[in-house]
Protein backbone atom coordinates (compact mmCIF):
# COMPACT_ATOMS: atom_id res chain seq x y z
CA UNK A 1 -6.61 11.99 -16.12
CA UNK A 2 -6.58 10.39 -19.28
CA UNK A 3 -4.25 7.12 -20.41
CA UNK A 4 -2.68 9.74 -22.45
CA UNK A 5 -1.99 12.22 -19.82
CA UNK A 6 -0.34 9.47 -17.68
CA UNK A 7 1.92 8.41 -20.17
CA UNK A 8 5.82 8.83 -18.96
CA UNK A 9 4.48 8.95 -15.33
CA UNK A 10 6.26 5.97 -13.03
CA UNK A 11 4.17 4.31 -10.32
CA UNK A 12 6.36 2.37 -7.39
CA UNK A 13 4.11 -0.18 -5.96
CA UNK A 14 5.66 -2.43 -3.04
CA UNK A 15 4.72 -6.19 -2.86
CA UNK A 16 3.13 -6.09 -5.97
CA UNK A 17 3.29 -9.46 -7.50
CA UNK A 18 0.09 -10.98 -5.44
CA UNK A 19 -3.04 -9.95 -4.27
CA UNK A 20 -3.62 -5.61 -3.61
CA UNK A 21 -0.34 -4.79 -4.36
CA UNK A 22 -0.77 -6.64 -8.09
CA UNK A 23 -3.94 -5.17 -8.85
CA UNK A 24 -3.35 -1.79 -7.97
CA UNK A 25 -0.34 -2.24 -10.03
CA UNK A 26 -2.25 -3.69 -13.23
CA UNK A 27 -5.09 -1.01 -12.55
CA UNK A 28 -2.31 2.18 -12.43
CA UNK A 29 -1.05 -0.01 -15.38
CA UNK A 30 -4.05 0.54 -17.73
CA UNK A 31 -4.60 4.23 -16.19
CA UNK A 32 -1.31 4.75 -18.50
CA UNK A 33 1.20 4.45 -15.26
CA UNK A 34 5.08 3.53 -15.71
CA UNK A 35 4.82 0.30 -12.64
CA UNK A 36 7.96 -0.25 -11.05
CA UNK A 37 7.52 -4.08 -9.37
CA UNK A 38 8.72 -5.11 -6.34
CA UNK A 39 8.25 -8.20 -3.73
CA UNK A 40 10.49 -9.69 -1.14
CA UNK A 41 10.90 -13.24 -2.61
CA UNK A 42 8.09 -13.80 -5.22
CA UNK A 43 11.05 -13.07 -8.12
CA UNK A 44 9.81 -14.93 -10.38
CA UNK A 45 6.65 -13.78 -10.72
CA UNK A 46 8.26 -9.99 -10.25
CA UNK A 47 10.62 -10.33 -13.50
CA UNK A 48 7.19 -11.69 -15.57
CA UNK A 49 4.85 -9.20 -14.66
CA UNK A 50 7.62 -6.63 -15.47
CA UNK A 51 7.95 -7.86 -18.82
CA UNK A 52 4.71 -8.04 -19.52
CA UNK A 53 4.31 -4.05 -19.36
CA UNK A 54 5.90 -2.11 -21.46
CA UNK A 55 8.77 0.04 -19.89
CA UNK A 56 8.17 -2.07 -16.61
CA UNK A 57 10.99 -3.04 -14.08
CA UNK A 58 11.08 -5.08 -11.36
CA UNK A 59 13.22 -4.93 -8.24
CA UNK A 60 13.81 -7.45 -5.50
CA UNK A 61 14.06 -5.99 -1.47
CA UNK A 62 13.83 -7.09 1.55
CA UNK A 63 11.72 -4.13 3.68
CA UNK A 64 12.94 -5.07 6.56
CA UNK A 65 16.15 -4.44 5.79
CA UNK A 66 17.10 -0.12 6.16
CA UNK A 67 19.65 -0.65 3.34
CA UNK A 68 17.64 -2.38 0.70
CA UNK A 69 14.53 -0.43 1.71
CA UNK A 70 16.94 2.57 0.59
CA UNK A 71 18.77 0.76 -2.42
CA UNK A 72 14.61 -0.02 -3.95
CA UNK A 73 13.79 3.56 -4.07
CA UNK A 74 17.76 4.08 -6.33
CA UNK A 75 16.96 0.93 -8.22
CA UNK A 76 13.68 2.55 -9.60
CA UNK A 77 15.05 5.86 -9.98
CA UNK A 78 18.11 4.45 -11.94
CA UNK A 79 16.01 1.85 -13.94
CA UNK A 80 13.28 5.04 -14.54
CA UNK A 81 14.65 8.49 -13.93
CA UNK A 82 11.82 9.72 -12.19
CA UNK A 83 8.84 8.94 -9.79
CA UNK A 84 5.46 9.99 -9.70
CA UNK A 85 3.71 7.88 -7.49
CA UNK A 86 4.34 5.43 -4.35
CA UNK A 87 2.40 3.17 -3.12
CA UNK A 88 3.20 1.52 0.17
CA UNK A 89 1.51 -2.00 0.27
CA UNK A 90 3.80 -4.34 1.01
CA UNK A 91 3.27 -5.34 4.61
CA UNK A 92 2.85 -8.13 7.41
CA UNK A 93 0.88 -9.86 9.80
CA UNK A 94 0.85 -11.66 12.54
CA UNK A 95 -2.23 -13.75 13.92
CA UNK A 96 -2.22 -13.90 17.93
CA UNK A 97 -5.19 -14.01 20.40
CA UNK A 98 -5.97 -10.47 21.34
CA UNK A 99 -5.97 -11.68 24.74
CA UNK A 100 -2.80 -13.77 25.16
CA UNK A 101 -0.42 -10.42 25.98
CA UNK A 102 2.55 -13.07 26.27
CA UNK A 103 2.49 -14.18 22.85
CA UNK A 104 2.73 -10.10 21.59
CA UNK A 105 6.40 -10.36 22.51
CA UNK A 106 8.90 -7.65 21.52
CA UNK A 107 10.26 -9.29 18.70
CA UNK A 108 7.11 -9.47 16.91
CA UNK A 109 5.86 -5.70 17.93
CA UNK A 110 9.52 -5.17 16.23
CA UNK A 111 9.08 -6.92 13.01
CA UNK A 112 5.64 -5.81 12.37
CA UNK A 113 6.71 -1.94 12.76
CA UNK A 114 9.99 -2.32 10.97
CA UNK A 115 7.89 -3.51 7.67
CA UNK A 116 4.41 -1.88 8.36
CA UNK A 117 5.50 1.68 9.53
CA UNK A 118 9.71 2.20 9.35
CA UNK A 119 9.46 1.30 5.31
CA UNK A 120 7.19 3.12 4.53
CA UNK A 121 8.50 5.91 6.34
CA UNK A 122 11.87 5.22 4.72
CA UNK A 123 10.46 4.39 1.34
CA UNK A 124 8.86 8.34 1.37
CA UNK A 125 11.92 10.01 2.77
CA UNK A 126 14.22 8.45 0.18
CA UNK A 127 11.47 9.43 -2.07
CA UNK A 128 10.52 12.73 -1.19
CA UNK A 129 13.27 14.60 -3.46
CA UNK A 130 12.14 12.79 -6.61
CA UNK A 131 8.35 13.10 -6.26
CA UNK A 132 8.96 16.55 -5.36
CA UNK A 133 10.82 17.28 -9.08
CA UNK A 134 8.04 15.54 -10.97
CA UNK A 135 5.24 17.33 -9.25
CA UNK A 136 3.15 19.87 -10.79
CA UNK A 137 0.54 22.65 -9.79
CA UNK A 138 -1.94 20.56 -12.06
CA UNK A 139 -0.59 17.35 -10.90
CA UNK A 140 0.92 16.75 -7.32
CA UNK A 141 2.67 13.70 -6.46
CA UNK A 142 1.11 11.09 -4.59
CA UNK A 143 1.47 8.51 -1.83
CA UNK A 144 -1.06 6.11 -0.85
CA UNK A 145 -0.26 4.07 2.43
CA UNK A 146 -2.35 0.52 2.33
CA UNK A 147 -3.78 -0.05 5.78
CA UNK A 148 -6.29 -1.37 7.48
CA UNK A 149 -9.77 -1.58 9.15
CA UNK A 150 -7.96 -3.00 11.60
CA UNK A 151 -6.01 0.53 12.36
CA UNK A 152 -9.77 2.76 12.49
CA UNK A 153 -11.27 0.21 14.98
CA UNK A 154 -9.87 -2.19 17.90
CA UNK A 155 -9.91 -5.63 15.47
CA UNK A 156 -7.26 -7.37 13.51
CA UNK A 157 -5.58 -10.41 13.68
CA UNK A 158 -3.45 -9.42 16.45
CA UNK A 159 -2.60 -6.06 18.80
CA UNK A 160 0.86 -5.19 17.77
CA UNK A 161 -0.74 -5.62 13.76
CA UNK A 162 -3.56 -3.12 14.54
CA UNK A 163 -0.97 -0.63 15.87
CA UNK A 164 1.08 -0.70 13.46
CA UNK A 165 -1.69 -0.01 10.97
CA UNK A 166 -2.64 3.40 13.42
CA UNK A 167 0.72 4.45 13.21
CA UNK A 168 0.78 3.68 9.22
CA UNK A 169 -2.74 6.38 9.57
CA UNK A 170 -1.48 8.98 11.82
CA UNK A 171 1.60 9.19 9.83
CA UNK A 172 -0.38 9.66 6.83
CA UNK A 173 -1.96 12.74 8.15
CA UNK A 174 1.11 14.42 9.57
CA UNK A 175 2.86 14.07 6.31
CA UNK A 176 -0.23 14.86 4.31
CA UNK A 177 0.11 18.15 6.23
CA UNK A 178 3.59 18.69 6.03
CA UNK A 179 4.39 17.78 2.04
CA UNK A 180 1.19 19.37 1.09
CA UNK A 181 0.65 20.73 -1.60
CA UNK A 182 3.55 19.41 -3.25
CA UNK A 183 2.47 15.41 -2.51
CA UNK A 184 -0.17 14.36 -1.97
CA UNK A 185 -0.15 11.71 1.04
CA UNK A 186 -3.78 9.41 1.69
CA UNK A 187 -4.07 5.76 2.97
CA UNK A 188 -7.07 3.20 2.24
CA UNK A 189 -7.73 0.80 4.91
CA UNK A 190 -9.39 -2.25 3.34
CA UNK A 191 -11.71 -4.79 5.51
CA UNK A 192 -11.13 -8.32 4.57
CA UNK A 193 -10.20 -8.71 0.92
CA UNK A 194 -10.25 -11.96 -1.26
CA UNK A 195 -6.76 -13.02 -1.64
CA UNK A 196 -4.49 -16.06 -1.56
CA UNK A 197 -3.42 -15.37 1.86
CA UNK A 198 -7.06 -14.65 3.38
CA UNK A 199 -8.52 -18.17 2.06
CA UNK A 200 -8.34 -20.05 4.98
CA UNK A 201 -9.53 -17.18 7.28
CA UNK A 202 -12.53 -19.11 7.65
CA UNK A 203 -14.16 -16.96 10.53
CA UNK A 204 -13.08 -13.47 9.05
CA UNK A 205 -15.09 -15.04 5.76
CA UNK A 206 -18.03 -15.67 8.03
CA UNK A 207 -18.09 -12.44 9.75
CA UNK A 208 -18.54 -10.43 6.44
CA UNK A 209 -21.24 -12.57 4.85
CA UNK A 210 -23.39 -12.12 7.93
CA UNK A 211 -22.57 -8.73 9.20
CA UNK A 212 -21.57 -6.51 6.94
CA UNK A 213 -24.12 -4.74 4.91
CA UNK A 214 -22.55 -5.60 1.12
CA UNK A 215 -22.46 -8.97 2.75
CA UNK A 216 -18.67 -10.67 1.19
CA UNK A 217 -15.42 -9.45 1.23
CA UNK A 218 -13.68 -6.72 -1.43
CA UNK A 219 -12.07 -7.90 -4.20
CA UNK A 220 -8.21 -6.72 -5.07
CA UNK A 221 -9.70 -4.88 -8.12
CA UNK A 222 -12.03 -2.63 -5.91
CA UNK A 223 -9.06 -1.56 -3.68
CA UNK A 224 -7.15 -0.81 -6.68
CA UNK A 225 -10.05 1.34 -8.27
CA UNK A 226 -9.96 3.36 -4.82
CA UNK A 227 -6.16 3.66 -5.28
CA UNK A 228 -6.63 4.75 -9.04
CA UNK A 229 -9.02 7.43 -7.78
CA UNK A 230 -6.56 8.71 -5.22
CA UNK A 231 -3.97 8.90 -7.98
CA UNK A 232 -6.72 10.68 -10.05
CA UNK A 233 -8.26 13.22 -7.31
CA UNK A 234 -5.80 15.51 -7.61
CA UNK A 235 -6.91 17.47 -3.91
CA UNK A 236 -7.46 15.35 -1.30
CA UNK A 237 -4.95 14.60 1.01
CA UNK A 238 -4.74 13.34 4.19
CA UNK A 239 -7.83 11.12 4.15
CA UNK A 240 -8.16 7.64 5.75
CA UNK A 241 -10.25 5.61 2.80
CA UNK A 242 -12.00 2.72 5.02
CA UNK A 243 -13.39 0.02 2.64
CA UNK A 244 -14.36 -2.93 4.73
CA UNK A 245 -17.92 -3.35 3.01
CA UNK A 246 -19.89 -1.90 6.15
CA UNK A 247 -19.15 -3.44 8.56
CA UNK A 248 -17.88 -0.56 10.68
CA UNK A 249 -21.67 -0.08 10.53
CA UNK A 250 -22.80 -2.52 12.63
């Protein structure tokens, strides 16, 4: 679709003041897209990236909270009156030895699924009526889940991470079936991408230049050209987009 034919169209992108979430917002952005903003504490940065586009808003929450992981998806319909598109990117990490089982404790496995897997699935409930009254024959809605390599093979920084990622991809697929053909639902699960956060992952950095066939890791623009493309592709659903570069290759 054209800039034109996006025009009016409003494009919810969680954690989208740094790194994926910000370019797939600036990328929607210059596709024509309506971006709603939101981060967890990065407010600042949220309020001048809102003004910066026109018609742009920009809404604090707290994902781990249920009631504020409601209240984003009202804030956005109230500041908007409509949504098109949600994009579920905001997430978190932990790093723990795949081997030390003690360190996984509950409280972690909790946090990571209560951000990674119970927003999202919150975020597209609470959504699900409004995506559903801006969808056309021509031009479903759309959901894109950000995952992981991390969920597609047994790697990641930690277990209960990787898990939560699987559950973020099997729950793309059941709801891809079920909302169908209504909304669209797909996920991309990015290798290791070049971000503030990943700078000091020193032996991630390594393991791309030497083993994986484009030989560096992605850049935030080229996950948020796939997510423009899922936006764009206006029949596939239900697919698992891994970009890690290769490296599942080798």
């Amino acid at each position: 679709m054209s800039d034109q034919d996006n025009k009016g169209r409003v494009a919810l992108i969680t954690g989208s003041t740094l790194g994926i979430g910000k370019a797939i917002a600036e990328k929607l952005a210059n596709d024509g897209f309506t971006i709603a903003f939101h981060s967890r504490t990065s407010v600042n940065e949220g309020e001048a990236l809102a003004s910066s586009y026109k018609n742009a808003s920009y809404t604090q929450a707290d994902l781990s909270d249920q009631d504020q992981t409601k209240a984003l998806i009202s804030a956005v319909m109230s500041k908007h009156g409509r949504l098109d598109v949600l994009v579920n990117n905001a997430g978190i990490n932990a790093i723990i030895p795949h081997s030390d089982l003690k360190a996984a404790s509950a409280e972690i496995w909790r946090s990571l699924y209560e951000v990674n897997v119970i927003a999202p699935w919150t975020l597209i409930a609470e959504a699900e009526q409004a995506l559903r009254e801006t969808s056309t024959s021509a031009c479903p809605s759309c959901i894109i889940n950000i995952s992981s390599h991390a969920g597609i093979r047994p790697k990641g920084a930690s277990i209960p991470y990787a898990a939560s990622k699987a559950a973020l991809n099997h729950m793309t697929q059941l709801l891809a079936l079920n909302l169908s053909p209504v909304i669209r639902v797909n996920a991309i699960a990015p290798g290791l991408v070049d971000t503030e956060m990943t700078k000091t992952w020193l032996d991630a950095q390594v393991l791309w230049q030497q083993k994986s066939p484009m030989g560096r890791a992605a850049k935030p623009e080229e996950i948020a050209h796939l997510a423009s493309m899922l936006v764009s592709s206006h029949y596939l659903t239900g697919e698992i987009l891994l970009s890690d570069g290769g490296l599942n290759l080798t």
